[in-house]
N, C-alpha and C. Protein backbone atom coordinates (compact mmCIF):
# COMPACT_ATOMS: atom_id res chain seq x y z
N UNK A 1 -7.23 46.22 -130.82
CA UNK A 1 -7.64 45.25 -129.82
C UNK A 1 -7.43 45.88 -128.45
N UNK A 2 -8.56 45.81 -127.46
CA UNK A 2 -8.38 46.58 -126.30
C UNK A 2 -7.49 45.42 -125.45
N UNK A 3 -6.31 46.26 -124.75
CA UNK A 3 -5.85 45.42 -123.67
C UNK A 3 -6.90 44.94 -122.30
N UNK A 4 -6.34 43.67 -121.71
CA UNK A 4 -7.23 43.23 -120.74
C UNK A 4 -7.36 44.19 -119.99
N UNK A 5 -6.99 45.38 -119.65
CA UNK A 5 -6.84 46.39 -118.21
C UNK A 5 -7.54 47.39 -118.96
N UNK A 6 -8.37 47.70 -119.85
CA UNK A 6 -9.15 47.74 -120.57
C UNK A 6 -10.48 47.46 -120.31
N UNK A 7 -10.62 46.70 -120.32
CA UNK A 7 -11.82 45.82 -119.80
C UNK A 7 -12.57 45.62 -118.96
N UNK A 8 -13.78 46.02 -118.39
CA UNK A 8 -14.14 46.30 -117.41
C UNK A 8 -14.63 45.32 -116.78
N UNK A 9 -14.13 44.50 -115.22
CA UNK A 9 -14.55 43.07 -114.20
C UNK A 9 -15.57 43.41 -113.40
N UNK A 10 -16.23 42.90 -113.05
CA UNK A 10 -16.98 42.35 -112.24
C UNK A 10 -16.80 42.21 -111.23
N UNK A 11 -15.39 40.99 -111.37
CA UNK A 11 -14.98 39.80 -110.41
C UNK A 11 -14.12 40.33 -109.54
N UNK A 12 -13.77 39.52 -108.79
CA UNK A 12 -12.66 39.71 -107.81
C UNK A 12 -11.64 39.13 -107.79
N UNK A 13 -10.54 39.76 -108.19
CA UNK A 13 -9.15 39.27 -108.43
C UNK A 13 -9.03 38.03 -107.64
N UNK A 14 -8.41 37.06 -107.63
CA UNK A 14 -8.05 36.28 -106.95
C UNK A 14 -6.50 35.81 -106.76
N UNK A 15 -6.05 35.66 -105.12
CA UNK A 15 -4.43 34.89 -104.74
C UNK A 15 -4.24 34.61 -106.37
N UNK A 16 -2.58 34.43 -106.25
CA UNK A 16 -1.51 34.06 -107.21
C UNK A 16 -2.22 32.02 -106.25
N UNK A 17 -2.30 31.39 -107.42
CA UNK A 17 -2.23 30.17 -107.10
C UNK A 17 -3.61 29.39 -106.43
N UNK A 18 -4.44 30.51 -106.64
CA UNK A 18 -5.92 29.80 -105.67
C UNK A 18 -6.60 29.07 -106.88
N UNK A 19 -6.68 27.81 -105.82
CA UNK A 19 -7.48 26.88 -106.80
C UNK A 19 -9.16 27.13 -107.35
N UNK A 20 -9.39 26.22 -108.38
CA UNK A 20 -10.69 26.12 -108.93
C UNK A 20 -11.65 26.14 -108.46
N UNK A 21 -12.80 26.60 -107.51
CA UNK A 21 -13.98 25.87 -107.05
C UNK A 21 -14.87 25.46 -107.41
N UNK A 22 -15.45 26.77 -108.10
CA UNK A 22 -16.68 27.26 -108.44
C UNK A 22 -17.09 27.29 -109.84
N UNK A 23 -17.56 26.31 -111.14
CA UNK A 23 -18.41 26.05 -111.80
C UNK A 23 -19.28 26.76 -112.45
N UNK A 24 -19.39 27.75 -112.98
CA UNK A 24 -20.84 28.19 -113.57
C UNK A 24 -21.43 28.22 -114.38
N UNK A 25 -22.74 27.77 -114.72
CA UNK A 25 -23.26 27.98 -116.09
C UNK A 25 -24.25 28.83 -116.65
N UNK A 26 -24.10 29.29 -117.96
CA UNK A 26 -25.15 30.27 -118.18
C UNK A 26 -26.18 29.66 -119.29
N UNK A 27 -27.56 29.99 -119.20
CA UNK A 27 -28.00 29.32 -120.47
C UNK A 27 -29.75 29.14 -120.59
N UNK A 28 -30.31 28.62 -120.94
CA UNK A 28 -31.61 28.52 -121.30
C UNK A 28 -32.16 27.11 -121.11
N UNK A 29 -30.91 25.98 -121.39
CA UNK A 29 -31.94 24.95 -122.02
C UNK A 29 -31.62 23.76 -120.67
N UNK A 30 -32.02 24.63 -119.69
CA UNK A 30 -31.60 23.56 -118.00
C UNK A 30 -32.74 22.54 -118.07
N UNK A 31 -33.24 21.92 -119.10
CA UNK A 31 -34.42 21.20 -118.89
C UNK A 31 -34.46 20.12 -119.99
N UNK A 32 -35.29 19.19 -120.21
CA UNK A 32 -35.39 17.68 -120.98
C UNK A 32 -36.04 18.30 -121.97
N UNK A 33 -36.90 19.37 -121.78
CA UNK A 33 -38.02 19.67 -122.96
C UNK A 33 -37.20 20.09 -124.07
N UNK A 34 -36.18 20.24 -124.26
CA UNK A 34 -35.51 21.05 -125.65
C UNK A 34 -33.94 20.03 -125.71
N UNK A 35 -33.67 19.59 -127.33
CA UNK A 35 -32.49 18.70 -126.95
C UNK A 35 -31.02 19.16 -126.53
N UNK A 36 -31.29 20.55 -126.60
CA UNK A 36 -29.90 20.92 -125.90
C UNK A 36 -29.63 20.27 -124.04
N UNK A 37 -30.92 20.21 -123.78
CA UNK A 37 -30.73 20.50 -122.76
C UNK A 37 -31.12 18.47 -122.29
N UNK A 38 -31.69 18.30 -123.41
CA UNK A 38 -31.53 16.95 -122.97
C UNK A 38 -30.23 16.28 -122.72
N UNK A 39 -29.29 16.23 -124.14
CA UNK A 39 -27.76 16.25 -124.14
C UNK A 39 -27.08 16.76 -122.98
N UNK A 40 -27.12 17.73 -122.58
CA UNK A 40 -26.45 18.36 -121.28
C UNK A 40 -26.78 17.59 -120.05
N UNK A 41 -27.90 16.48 -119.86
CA UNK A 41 -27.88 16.55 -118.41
C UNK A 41 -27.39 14.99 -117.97
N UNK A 42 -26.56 14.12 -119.24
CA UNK A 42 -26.23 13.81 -119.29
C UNK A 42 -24.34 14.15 -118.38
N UNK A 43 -24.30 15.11 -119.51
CA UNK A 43 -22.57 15.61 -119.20
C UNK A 43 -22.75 16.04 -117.55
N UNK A 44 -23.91 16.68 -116.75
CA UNK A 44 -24.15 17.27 -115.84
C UNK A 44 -23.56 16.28 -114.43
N UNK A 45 -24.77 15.46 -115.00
CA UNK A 45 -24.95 13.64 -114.05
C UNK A 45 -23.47 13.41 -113.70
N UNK A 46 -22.52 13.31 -115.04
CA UNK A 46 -21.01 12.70 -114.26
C UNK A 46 -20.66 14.15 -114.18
N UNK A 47 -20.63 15.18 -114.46
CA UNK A 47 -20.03 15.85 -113.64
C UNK A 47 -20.19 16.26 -112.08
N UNK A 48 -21.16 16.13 -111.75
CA UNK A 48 -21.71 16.15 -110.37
C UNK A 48 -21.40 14.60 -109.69
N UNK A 49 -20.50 13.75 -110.43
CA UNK A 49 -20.22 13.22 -109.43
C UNK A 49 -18.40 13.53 -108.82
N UNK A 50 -18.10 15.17 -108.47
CA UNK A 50 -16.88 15.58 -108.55
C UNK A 50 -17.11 16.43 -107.28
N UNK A 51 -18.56 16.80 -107.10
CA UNK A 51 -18.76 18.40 -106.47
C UNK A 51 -18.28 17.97 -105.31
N UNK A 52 -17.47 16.89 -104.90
CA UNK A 52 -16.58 16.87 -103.62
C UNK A 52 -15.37 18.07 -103.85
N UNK A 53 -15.31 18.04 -104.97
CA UNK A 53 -13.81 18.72 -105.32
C UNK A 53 -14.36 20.41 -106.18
N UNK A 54 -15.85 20.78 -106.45
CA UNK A 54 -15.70 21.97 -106.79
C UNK A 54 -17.93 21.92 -106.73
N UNK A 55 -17.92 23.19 -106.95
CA UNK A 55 -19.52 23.36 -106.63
C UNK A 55 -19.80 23.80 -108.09
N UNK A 56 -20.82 23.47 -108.35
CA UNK A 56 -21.76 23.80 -109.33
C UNK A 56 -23.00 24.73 -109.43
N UNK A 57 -23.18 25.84 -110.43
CA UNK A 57 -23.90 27.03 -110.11
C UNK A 57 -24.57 26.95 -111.63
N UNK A 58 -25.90 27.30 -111.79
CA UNK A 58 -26.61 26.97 -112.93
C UNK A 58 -27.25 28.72 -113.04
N UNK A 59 -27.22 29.37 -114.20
CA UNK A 59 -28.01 30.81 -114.21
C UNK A 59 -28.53 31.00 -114.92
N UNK A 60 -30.00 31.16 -115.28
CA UNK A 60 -30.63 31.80 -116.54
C UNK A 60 -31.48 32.70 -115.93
N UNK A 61 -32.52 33.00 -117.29
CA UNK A 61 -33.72 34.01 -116.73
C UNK A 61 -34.97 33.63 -116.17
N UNK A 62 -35.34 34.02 -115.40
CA UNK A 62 -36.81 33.81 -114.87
C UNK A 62 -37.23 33.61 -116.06
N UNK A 63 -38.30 32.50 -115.56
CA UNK A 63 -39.55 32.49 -116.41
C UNK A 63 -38.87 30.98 -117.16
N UNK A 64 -38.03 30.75 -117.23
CA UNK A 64 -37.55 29.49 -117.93
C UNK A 64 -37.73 28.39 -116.96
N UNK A 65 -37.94 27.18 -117.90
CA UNK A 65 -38.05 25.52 -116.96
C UNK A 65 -36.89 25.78 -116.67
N UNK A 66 -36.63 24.89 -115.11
CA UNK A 66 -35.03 24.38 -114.72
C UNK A 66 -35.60 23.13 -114.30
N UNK A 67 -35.06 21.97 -114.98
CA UNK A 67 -35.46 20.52 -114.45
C UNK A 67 -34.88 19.64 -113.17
N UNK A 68 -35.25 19.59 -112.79
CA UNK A 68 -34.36 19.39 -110.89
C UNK A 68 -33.98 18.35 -110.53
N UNK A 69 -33.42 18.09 -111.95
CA UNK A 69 -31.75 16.96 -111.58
C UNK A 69 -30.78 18.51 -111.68
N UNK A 70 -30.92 19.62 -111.94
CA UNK A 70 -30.35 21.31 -111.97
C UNK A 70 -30.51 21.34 -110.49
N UNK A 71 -31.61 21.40 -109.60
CA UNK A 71 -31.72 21.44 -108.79
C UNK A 71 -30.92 20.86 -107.52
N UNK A 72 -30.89 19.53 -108.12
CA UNK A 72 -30.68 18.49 -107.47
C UNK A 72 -29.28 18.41 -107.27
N UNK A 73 -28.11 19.15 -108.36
CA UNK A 73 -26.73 18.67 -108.14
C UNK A 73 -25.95 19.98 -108.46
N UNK A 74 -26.51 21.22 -108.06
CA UNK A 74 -26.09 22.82 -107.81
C UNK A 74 -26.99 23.93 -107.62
N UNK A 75 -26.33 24.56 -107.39
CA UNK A 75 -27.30 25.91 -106.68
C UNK A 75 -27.76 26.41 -108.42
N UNK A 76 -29.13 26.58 -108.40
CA UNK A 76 -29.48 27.52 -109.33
C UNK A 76 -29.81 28.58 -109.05
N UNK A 77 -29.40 29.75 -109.91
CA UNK A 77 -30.07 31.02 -109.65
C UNK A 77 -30.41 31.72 -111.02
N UNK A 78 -31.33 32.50 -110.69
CA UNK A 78 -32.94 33.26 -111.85
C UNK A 78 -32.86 34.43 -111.75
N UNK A 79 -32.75 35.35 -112.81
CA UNK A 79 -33.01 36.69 -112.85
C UNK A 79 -33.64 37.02 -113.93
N UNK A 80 -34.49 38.36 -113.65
CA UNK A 80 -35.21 38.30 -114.87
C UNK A 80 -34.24 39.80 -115.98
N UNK A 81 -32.84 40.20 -115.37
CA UNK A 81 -32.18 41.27 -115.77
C UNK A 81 -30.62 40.20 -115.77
N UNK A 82 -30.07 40.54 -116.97
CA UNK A 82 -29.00 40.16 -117.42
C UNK A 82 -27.92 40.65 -116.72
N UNK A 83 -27.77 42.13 -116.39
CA UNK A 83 -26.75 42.71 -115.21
C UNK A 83 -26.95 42.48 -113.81
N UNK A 84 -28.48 41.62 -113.17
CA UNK A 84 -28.23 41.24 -112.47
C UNK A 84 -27.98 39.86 -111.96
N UNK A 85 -27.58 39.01 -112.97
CA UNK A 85 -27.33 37.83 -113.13
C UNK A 85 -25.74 37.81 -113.24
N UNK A 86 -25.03 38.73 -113.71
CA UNK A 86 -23.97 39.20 -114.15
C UNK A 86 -23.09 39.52 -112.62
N UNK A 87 -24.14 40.73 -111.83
CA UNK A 87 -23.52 40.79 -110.48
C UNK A 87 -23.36 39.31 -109.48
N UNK A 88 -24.46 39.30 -109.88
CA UNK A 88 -24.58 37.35 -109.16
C UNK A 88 -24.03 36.58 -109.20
N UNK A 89 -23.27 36.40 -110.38
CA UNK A 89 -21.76 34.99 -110.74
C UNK A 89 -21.00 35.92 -109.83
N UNK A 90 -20.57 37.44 -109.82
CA UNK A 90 -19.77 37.93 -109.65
C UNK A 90 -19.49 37.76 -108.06
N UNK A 91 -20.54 37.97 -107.55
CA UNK A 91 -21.17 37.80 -105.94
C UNK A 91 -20.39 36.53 -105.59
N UNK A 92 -21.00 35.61 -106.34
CA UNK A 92 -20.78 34.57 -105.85
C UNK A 92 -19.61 33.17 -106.12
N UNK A 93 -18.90 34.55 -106.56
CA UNK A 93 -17.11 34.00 -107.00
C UNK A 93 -16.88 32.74 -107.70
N UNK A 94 -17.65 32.63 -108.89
CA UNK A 94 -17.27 31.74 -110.04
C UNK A 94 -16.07 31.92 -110.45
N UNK A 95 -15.48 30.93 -110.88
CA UNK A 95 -14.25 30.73 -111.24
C UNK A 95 -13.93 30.69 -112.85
N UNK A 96 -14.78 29.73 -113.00
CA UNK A 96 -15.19 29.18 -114.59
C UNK A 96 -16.71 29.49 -115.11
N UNK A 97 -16.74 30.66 -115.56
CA UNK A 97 -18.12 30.32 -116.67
C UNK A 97 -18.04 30.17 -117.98
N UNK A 98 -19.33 29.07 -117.79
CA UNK A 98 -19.52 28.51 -119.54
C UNK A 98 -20.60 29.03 -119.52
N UNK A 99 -20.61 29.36 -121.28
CA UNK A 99 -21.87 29.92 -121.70
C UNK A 99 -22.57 29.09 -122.57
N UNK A 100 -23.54 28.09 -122.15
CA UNK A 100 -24.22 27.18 -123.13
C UNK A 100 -25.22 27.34 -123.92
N UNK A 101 -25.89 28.89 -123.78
CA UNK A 101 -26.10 29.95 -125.07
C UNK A 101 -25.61 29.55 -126.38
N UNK A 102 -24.54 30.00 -126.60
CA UNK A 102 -23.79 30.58 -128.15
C UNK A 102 -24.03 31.65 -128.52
N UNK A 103 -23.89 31.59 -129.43
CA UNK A 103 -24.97 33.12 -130.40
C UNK A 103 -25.92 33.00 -131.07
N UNK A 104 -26.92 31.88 -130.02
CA UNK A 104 -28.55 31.84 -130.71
C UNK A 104 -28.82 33.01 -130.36
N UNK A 105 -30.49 32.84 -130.48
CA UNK A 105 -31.44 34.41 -130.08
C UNK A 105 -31.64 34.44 -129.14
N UNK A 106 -31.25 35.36 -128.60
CA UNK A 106 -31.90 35.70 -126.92
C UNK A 106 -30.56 35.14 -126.24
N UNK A 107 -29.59 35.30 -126.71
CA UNK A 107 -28.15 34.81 -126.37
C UNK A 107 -27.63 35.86 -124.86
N UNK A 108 -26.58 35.51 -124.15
CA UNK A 108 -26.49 36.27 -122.98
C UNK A 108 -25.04 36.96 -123.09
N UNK A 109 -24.74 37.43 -124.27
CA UNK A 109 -23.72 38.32 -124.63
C UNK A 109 -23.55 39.57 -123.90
N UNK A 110 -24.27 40.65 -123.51
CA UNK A 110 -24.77 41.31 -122.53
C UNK A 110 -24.15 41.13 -121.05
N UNK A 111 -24.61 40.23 -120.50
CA UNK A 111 -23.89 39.45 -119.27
C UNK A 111 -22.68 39.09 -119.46
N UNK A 112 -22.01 38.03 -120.60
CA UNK A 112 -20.61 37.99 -120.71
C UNK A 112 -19.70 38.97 -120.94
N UNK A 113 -20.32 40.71 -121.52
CA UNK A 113 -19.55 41.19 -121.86
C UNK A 113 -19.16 41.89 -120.11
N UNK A 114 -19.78 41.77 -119.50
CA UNK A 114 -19.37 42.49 -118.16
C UNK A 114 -18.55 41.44 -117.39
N UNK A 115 -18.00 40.92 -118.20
CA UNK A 115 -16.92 39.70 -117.83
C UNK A 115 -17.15 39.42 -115.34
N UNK A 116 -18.29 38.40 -115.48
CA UNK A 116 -18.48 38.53 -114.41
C UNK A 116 -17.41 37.10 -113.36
N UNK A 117 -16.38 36.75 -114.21
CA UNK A 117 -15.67 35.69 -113.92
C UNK A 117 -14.36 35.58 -114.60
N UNK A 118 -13.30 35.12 -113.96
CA UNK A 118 -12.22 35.23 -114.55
C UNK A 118 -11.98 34.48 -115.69
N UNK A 119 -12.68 33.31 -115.76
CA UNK A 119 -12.49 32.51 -117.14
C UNK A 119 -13.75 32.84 -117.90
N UNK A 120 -14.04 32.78 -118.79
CA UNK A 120 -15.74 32.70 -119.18
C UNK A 120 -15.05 31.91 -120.62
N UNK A 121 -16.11 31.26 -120.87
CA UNK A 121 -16.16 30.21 -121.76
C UNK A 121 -17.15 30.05 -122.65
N UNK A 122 -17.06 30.43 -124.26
CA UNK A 122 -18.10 30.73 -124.78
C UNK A 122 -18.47 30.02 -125.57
């Protein structure tokens, strides 16, 4: 088992004690047309009613629907390259990423393995 110092970040260390902000998600199904994504925008709705207390960041690939209640309650961002979607959480100092992928097809394992966030969540 490789130790964490091992492992090659992305991210940027962060203070002993700095709080949560930043939100991120990775994934495909940001839209009503597929039921993953119907289910999700549910959980989305009350979670966006918090972003007083942390921001919300949505990421997949170009070329995919994003339905704009996505729009509407966090920054989305599109790439059509997995490492540069990867630099992009990293850029933009996520705290928490979830990966609402899994290990379907066309999964974003690739991107998680360049661990672009200190938590990632799979």
């Amino acid at each position: 088992i490789k130790s964490d110092s091992s492992i090659k970040k992305l991210y940027k260390e962060r203070a002993p004690g700095t709080k949560f902000k930043r939100l991120g998600f990775v994934g495909r199904d940001f839209h009503e047309n597929r039921p993953s994504g119907q289910l999700s925008i549910r959980f989305f709705k009350l979670l966006a009613k918090y972003t007083d207390q942390f921001e919300l960041f949505f990421y997949c690939k170009e070329g995919e629907p994003v339905s704009q209640i996505f729009i509407e309650i966090g920054t989305v961002k599109l790439s059509h390259s997995y490492d540069i979607l990867a630099r992009t959480i990293a850029h933009d100092e996520i705290d928490i990423l979830v990966d609402m992928q899994g290990f379907m097809v066309n999964n974003f394992t690739d991107l998680l393995l360049q661990k672009p966030a200190p938590i990632v969540l799979i």
